[in-house]
N, C-alpha and C. Protein backbone atom coordinates (compact mmCIF):
# COMPACT_ATOMS: atom_id res chain seq x y z
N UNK A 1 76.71 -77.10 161.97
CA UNK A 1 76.78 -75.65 162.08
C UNK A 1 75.85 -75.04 161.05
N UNK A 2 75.16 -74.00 161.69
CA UNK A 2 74.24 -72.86 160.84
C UNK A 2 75.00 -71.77 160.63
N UNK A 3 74.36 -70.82 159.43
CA UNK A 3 75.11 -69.47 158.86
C UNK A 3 73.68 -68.96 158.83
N UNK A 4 74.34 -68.01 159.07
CA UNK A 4 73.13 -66.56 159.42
C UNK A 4 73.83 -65.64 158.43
N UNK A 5 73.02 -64.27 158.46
CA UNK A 5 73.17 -62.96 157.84
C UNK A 5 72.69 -62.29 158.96
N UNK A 6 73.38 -61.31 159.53
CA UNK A 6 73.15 -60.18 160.23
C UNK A 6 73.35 -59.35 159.29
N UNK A 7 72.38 -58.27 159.46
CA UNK A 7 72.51 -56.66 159.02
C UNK A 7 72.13 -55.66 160.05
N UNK A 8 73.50 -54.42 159.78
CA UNK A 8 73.70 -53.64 161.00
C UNK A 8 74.13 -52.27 159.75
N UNK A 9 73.35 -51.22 159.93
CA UNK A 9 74.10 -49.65 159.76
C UNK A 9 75.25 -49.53 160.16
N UNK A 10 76.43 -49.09 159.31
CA UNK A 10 77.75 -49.16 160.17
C UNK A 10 77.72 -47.88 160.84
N UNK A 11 76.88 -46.73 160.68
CA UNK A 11 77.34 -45.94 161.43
C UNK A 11 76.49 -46.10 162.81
N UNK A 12 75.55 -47.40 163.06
CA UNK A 12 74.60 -47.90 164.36
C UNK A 12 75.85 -48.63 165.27
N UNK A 13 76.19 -49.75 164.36
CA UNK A 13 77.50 -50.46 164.62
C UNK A 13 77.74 -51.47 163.63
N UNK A 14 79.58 -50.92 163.27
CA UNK A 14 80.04 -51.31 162.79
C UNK A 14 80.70 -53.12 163.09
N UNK A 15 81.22 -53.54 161.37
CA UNK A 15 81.87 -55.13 162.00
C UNK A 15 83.52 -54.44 162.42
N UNK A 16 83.90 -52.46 162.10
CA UNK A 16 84.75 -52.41 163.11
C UNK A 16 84.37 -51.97 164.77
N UNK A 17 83.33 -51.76 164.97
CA UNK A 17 83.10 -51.80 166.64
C UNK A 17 82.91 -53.18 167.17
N UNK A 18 83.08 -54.36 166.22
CA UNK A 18 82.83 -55.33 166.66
C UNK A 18 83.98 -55.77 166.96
N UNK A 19 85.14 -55.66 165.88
CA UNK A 19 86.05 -55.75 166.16
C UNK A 19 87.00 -55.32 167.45
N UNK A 20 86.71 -54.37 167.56
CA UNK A 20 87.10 -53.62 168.72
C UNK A 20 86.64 -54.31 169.90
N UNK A 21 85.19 -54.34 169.99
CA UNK A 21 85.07 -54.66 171.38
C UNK A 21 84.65 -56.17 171.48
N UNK A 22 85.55 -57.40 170.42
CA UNK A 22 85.59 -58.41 170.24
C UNK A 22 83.81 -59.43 170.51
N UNK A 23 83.18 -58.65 171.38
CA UNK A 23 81.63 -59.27 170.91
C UNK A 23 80.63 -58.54 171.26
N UNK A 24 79.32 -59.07 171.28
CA UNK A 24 78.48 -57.66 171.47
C UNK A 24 76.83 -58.75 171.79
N UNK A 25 75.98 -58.00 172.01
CA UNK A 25 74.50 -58.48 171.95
C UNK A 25 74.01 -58.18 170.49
N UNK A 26 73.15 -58.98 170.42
CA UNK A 26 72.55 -58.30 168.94
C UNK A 26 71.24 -58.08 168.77
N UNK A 27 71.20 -57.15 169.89
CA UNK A 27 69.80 -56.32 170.36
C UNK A 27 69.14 -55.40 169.29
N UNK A 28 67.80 -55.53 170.14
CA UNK A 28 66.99 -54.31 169.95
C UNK A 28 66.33 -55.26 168.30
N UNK A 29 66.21 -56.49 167.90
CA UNK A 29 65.21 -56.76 166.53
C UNK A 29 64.17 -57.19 166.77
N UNK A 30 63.18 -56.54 166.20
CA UNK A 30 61.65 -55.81 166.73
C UNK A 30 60.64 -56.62 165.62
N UNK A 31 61.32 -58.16 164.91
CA UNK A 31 60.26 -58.11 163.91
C UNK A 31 60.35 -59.49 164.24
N UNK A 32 59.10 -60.00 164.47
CA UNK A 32 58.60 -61.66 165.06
C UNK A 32 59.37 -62.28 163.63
N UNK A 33 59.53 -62.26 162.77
CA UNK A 33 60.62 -63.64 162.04
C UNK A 33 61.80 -63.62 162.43
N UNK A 34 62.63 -61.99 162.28
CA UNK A 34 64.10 -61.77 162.79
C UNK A 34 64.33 -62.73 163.84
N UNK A 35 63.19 -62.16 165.05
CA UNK A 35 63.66 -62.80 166.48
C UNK A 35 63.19 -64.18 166.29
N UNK A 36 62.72 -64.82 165.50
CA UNK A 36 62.48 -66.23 165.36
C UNK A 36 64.15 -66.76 164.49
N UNK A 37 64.58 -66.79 163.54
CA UNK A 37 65.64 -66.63 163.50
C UNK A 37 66.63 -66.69 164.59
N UNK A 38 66.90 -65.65 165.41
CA UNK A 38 67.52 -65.58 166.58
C UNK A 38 67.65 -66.46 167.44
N UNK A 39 66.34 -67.26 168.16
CA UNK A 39 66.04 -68.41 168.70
C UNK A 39 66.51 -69.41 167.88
N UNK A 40 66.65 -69.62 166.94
CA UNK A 40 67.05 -70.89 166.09
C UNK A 40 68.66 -70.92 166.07
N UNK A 41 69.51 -70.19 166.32
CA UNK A 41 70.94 -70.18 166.52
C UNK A 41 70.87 -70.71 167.05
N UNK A 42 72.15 -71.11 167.25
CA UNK A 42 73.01 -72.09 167.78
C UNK A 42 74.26 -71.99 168.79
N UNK A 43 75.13 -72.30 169.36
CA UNK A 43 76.26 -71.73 169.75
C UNK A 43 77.59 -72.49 168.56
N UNK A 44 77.87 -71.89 168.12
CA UNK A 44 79.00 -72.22 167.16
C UNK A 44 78.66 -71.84 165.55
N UNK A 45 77.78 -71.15 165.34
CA UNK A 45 77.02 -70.52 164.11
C UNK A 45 77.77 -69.77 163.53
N UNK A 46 78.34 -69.21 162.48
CA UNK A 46 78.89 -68.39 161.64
C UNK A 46 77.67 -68.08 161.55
N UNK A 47 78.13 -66.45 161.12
CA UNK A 47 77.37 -65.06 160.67
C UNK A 47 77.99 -64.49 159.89
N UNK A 48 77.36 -64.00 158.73
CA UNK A 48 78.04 -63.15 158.04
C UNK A 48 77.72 -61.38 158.36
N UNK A 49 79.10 -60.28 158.99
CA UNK A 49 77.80 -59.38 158.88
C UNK A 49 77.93 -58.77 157.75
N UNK A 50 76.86 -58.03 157.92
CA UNK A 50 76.64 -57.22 156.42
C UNK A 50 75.96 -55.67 156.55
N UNK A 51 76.80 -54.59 156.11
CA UNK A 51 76.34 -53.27 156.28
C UNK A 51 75.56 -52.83 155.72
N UNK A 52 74.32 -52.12 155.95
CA UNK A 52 73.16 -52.01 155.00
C UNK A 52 73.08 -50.23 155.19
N UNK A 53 71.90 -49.51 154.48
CA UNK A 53 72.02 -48.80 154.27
C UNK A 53 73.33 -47.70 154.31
N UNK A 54 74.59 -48.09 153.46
CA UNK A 54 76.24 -47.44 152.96
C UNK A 54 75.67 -47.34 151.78
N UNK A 55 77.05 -47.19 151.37
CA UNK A 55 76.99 -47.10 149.83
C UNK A 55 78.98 -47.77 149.91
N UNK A 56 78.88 -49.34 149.19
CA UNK A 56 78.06 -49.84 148.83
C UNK A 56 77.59 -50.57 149.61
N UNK A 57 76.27 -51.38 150.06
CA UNK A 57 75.82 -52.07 151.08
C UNK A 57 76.87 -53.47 150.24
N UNK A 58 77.27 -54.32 151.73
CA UNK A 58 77.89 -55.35 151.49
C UNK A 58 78.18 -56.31 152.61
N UNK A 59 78.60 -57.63 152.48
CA UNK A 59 79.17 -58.70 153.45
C UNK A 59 80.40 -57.80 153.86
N UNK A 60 80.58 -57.53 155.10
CA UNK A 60 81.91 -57.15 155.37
C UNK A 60 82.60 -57.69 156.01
N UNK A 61 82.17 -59.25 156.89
CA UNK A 61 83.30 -59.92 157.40
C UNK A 61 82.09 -61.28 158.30
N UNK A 62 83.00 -61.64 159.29
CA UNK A 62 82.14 -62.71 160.20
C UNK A 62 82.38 -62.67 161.38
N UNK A 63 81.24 -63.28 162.42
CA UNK A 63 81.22 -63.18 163.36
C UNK A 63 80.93 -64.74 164.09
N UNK A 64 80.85 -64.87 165.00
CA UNK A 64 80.25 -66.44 165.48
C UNK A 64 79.61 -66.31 166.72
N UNK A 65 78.27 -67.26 166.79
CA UNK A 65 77.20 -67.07 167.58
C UNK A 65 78.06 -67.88 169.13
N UNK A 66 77.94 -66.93 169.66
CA UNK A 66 79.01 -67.80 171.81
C UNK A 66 77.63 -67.64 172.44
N UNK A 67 76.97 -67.32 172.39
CA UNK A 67 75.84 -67.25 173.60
C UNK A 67 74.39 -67.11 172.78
N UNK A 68 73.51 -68.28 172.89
CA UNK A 68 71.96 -68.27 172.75
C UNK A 68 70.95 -67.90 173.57
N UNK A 69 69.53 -67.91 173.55
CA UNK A 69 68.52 -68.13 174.56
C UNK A 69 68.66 -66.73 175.61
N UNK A 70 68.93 -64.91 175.16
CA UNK A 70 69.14 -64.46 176.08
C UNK A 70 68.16 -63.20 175.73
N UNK A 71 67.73 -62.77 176.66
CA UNK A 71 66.29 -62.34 176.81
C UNK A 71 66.92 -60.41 176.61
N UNK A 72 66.02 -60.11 174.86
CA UNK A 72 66.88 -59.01 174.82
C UNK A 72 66.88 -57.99 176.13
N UNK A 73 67.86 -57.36 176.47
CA UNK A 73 67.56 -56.09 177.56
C UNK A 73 67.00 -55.12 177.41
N UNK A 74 67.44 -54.68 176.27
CA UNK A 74 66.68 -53.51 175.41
C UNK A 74 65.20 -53.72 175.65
N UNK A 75 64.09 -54.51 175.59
CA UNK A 75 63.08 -54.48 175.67
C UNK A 75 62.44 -54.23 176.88
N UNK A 76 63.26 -54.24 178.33
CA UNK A 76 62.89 -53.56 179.32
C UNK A 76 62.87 -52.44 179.69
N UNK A 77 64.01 -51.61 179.02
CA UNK A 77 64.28 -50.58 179.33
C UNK A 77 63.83 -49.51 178.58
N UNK A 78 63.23 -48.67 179.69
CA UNK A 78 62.25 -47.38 179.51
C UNK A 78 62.80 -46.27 178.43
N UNK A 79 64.37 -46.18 178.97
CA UNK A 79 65.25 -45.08 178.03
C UNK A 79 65.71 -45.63 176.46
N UNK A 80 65.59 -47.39 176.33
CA UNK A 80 65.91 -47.34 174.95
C UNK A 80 64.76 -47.45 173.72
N UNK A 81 65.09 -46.94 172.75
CA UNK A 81 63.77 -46.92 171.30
C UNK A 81 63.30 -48.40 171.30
N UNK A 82 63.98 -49.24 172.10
CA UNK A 82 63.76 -50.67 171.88
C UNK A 82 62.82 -51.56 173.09
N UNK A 83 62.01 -50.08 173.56
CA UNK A 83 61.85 -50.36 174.66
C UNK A 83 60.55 -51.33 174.45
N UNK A 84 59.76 -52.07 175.18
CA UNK A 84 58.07 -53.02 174.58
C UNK A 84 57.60 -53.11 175.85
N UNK A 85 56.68 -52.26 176.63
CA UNK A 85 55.91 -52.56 177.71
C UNK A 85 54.82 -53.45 177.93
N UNK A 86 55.05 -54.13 176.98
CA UNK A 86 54.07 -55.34 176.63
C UNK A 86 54.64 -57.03 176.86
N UNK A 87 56.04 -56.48 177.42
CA UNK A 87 57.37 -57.79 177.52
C UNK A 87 57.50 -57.42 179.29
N UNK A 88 57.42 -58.73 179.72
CA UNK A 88 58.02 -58.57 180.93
C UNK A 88 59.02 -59.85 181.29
N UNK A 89 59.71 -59.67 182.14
CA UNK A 89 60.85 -60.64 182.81
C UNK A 89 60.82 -61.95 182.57
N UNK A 90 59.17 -62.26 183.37
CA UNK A 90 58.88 -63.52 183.39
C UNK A 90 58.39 -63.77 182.12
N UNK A 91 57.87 -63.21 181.04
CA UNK A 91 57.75 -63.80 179.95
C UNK A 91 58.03 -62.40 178.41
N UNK A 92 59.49 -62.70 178.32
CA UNK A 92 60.00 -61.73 177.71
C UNK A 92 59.22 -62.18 175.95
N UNK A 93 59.09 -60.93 174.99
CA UNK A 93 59.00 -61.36 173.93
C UNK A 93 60.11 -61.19 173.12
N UNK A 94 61.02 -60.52 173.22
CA UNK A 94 62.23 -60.35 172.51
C UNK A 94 63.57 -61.19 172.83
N UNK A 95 64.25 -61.76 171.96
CA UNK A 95 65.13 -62.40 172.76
C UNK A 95 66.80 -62.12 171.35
N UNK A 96 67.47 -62.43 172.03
CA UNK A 96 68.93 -61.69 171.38
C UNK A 96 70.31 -63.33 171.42
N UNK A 97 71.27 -62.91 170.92
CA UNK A 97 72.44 -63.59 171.00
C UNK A 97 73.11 -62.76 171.05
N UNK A 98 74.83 -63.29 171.42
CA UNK A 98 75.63 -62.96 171.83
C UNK A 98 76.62 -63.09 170.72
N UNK A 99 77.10 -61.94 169.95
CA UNK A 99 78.19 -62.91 168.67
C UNK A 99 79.72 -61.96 168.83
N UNK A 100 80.88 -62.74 168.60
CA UNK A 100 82.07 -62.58 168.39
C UNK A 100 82.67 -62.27 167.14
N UNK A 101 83.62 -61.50 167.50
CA UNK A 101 84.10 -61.28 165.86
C UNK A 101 85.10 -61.95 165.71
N UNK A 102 85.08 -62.96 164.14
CA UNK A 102 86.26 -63.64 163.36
C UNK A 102 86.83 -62.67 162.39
N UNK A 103 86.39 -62.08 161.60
CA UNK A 103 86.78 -61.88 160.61
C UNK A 103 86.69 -60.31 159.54
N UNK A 104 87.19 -59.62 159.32
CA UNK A 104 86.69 -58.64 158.67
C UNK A 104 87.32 -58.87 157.22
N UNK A 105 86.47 -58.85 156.08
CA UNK A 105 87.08 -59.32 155.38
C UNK A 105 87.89 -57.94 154.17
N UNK A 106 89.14 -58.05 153.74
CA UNK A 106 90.03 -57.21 153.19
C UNK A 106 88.79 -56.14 151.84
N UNK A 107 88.46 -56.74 151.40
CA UNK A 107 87.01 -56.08 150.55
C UNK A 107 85.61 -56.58 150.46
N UNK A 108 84.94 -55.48 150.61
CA UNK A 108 83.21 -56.24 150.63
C UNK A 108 82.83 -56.96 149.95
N UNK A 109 81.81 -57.84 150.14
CA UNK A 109 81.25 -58.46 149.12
C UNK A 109 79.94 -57.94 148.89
N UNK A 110 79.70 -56.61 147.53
CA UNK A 110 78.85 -55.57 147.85
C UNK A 110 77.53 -56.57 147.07
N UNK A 111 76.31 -55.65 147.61
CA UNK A 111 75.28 -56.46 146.91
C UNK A 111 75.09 -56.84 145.68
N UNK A 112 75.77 -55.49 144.45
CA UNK A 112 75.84 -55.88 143.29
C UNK A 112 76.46 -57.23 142.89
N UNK A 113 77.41 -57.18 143.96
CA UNK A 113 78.45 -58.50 143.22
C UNK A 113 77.32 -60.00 144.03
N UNK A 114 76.79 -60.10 144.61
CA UNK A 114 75.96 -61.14 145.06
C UNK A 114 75.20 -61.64 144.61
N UNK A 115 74.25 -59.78 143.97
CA UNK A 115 73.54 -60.54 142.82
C UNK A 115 73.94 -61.33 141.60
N UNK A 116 75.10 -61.05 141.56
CA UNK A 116 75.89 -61.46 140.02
C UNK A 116 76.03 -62.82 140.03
N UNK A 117 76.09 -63.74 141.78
CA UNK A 117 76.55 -64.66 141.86
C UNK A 117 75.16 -65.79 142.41
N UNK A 118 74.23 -65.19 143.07
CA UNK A 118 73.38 -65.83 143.46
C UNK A 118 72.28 -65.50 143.06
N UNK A 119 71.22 -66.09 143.36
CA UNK A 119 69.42 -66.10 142.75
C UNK A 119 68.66 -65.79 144.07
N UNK A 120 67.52 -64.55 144.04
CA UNK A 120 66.78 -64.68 145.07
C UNK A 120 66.67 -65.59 145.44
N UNK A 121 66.61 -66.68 145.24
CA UNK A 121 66.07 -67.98 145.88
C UNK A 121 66.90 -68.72 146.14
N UNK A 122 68.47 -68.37 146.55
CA UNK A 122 69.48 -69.23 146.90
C UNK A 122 69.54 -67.90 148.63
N UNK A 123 69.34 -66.62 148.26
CA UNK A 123 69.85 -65.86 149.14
C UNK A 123 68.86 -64.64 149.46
N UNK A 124 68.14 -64.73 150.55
CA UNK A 124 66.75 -64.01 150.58
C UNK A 124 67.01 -62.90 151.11
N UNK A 125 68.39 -62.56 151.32
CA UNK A 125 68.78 -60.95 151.15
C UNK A 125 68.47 -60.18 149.90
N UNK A 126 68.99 -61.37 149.00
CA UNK A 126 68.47 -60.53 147.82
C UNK A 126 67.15 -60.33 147.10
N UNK A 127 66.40 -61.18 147.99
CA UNK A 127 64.37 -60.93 147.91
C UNK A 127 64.29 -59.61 147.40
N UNK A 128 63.37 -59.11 146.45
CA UNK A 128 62.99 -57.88 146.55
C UNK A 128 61.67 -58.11 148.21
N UNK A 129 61.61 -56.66 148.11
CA UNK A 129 61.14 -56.48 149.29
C UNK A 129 61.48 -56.91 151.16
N UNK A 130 62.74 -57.59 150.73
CA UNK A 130 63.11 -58.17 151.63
C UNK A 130 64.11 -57.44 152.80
N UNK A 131 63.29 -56.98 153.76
CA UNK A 131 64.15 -55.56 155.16
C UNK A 131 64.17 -56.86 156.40
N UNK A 132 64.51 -58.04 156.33
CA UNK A 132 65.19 -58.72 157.38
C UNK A 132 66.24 -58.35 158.19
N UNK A 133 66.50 -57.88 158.94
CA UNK A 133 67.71 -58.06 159.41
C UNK A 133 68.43 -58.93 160.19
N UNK A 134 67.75 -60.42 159.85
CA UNK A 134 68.30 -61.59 160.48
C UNK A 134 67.84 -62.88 159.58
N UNK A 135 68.72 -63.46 158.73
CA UNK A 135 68.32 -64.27 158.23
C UNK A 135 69.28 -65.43 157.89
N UNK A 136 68.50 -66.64 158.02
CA UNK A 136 69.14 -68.10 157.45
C UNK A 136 70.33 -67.79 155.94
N UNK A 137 70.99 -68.90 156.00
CA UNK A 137 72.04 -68.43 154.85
C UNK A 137 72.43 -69.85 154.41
N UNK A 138 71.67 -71.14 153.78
CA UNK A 138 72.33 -72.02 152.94
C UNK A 138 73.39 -72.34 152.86
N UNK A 139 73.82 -73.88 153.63
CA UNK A 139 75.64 -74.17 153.76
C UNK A 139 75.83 -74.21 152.44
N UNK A 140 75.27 -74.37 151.30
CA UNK A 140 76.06 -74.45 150.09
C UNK A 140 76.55 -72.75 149.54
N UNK A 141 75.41 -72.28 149.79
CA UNK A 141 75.29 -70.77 149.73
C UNK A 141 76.81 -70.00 150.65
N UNK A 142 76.82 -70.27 151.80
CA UNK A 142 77.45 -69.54 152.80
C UNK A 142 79.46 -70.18 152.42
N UNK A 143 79.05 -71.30 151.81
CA UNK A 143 80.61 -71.65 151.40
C UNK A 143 80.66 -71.24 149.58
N UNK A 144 79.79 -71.05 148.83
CA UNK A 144 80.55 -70.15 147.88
C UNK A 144 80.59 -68.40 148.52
N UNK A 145 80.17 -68.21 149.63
CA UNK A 145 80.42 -66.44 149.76
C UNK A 145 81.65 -66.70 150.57
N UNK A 146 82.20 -67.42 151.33
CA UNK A 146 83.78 -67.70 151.87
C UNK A 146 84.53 -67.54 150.73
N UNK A 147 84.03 -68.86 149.67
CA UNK A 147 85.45 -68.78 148.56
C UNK A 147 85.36 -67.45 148.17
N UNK A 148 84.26 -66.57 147.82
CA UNK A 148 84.14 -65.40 146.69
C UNK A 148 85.11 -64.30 148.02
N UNK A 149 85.03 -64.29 148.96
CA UNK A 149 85.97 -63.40 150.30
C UNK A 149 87.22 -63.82 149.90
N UNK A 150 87.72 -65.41 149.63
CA UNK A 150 88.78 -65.39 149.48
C UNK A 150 89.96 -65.50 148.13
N UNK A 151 88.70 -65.27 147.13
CA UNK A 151 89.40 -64.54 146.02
C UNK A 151 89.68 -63.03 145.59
N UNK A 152 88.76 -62.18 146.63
CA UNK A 152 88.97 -61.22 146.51
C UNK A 152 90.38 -60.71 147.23
């Protein structure tokens, strides 16, 4: 099993609309590494998501990857910002997963406290310059941010 980092605006969507509507696509990412990333999931992947531009930005719970290999929709369609007339059917450039929600966790794990615990170079969220919104997450890495969820 792989661990990812998703990042989502909670007021775009939340890990409570995820909750709610127990899974979702994870459309509309427009940046050739993100969607490289994306392709590299797995089906059975933990995700952590994580709310970005809040106050405070943080891990707020998990999700798990059920469906790979699916050709975003958003990139066909004329009416969404996500739209790429440069992608077609037969050879889409955008492509998405399908993730479920496990977990919301009782308090964030805000960025301050991440930095406190990890090194850019264990966790490339915390890159400066770093606006991913899809990224790899280190099994050693991704099981001290479980324990640090479950001491809080």
């Amino acid at each position: 099993m792989s661990y990812w980092l998703l990042k989502s605006e909670p007021d775009v969507f939340s890990i409570d609309d995820l909750k709610k509507q127990k899974t979702t696509l994870w459309d509309g990412v427009r940046n050739y590494q993100a969607r490289n990333f994306l392709r590299a999931m797995q089906v059975g992947d933990l995700a952590f998501f994580y709310h970005s531009s809040t106050e405070p930005p943080g891990i707020v719970g998990l999700c798990r990857v059920l469906e790979t290999q699916i050709a975003d929709p958003s990139q066909f369609d004329p009416q969404s910002p996500y739209f790429d007339p440069s992608s077609s059917a037969d050879n889409p450039r955008w492509w998405t997963v399908r993730v479920g929600f496990v977990e919301k966790f009782r308090q964030p794990l805000t960025l301050n406290l991440l930095r406190k615990h990890f090194s850019p170079d264990e966790l490339i969220l915390l890159r400066r310059g770093n606006r991913l919104s899809v990224m790899p997450v280190a099994a050693e890495v991704a099981e001290k941010i479980i324990a640090l969820r479950a001491s809080r």
